[in-house]
C-alpha atoms as a PDB file:
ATOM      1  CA  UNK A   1      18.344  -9.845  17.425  1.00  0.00           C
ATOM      2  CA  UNK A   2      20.746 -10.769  14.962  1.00  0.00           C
ATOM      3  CA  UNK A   3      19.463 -12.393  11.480  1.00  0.00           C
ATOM      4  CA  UNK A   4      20.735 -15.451  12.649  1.00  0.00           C
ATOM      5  CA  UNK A   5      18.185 -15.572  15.713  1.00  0.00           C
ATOM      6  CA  UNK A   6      15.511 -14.462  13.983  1.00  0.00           C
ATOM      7  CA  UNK A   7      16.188 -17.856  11.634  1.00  0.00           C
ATOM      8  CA  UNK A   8      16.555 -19.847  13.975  1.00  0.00           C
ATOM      9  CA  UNK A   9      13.799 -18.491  15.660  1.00  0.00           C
ATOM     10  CA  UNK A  10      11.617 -19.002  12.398  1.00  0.00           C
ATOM     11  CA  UNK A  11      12.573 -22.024  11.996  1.00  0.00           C
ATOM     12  CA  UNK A  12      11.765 -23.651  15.036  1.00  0.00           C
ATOM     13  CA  UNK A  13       8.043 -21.710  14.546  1.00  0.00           C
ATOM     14  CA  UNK A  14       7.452 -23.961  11.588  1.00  0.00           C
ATOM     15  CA  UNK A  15       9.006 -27.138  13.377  1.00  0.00           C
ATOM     16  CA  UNK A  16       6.906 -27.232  15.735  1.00  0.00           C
ATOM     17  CA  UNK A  17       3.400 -26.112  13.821  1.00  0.00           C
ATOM     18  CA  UNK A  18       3.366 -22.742  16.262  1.00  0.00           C
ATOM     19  CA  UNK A  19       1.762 -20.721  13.712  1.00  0.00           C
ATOM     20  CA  UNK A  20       0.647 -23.115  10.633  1.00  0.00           C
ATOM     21  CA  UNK A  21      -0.616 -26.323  11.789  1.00  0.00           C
ATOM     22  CA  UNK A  22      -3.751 -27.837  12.209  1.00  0.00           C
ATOM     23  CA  UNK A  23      -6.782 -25.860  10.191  1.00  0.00           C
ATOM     24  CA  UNK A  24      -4.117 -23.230   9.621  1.00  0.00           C
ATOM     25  CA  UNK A  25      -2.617 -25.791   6.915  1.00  0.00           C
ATOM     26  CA  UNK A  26      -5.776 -25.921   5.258  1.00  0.00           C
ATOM     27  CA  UNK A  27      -7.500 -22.415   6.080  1.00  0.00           C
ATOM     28  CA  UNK A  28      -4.696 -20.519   6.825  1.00  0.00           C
ATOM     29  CA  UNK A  29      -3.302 -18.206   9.463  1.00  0.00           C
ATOM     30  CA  UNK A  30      -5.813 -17.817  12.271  1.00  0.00           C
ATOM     31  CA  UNK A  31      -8.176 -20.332  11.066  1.00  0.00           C
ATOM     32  CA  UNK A  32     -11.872 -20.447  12.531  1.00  0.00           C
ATOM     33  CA  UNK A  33     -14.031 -22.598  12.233  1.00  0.00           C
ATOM     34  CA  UNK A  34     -18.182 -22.522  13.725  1.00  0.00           C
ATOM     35  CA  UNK A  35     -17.598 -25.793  14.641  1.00  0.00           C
ATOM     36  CA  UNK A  36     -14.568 -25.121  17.024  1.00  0.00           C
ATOM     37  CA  UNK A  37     -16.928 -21.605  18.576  1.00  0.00           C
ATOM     38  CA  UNK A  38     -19.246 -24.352  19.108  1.00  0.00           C
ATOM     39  CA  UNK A  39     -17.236 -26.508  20.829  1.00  0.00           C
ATOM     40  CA  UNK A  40     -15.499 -23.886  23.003  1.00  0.00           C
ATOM     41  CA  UNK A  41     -18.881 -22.459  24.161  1.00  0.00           C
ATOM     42  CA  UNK A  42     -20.352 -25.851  25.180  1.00  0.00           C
ATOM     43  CA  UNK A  43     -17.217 -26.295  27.083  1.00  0.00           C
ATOM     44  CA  UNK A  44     -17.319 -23.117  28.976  1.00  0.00           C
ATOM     45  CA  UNK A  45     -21.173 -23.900  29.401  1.00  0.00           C
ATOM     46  CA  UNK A  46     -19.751 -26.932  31.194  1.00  0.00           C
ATOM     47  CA  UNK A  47     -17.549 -25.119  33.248  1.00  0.00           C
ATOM     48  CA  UNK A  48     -20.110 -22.275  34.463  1.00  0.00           C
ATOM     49  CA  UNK A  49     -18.589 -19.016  32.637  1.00  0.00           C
ATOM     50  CA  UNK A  50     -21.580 -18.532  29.941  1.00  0.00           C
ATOM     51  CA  UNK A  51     -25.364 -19.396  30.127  1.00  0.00           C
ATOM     52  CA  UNK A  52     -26.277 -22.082  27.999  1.00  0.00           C
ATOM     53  CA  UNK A  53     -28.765 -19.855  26.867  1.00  0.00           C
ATOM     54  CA  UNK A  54     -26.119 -17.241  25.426  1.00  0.00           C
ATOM     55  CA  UNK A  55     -25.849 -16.366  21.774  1.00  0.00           C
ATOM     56  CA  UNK A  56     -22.311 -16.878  21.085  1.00  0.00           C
ATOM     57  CA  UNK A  57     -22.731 -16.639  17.538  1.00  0.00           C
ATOM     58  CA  UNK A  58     -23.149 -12.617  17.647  1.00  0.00           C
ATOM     59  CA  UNK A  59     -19.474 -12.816  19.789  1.00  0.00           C
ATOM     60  CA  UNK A  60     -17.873 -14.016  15.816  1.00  0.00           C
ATOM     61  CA  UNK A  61     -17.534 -13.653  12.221  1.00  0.00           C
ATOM     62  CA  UNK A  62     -15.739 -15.807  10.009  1.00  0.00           C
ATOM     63  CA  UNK A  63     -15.909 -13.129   6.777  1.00  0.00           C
ATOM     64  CA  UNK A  64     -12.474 -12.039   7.288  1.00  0.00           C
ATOM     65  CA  UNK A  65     -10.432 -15.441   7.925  1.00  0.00           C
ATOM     66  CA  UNK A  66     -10.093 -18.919   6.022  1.00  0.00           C
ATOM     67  CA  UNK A  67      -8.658 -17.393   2.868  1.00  0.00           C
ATOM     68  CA  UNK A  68      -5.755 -19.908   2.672  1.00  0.00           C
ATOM     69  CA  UNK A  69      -2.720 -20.005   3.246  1.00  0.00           C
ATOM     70  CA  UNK A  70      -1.517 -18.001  -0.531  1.00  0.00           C
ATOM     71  CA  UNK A  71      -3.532 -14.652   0.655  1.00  0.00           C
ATOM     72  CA  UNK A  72      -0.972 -14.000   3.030  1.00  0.00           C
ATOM     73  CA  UNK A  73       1.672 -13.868   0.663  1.00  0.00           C
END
């Protein structure tokens, strides 16, 4: 790829919030939340691929994410 197409590329990345948008602006890149594990489970509960009974809080951690977006500079 030339450096142009990686610009361009880049560019439309940020346009469209691909990589920083949402709790990314505020968290930074690859944001998690419990809340959002939360909701995903209970949705996957609803749609019979885990046990309501599962504990999907052993499946995550959140100690290495939601340092902002500066400490990937």
């Amino acid at each position: 790829m030339t450096d142009e197409q990686i610009k361009y590329g880049l560019q439309k990345l940020n346009e469209y919030g691909v990589i920083v948008s949402g709790d990314a602006e505020k968290l930074g890149i690859g944001a998690m939340t419990a809340e959002r594990w939360q909701s995903f489970f209970d949705k996957m509960v609803k749609a019979g691929v885990f046990k309501p009974n599962t504990n999907y809080k052993e499946s995550f951690t959140l100690q290495f994410v939601n340092k902002g977006l500066d400490a990937y500079k």
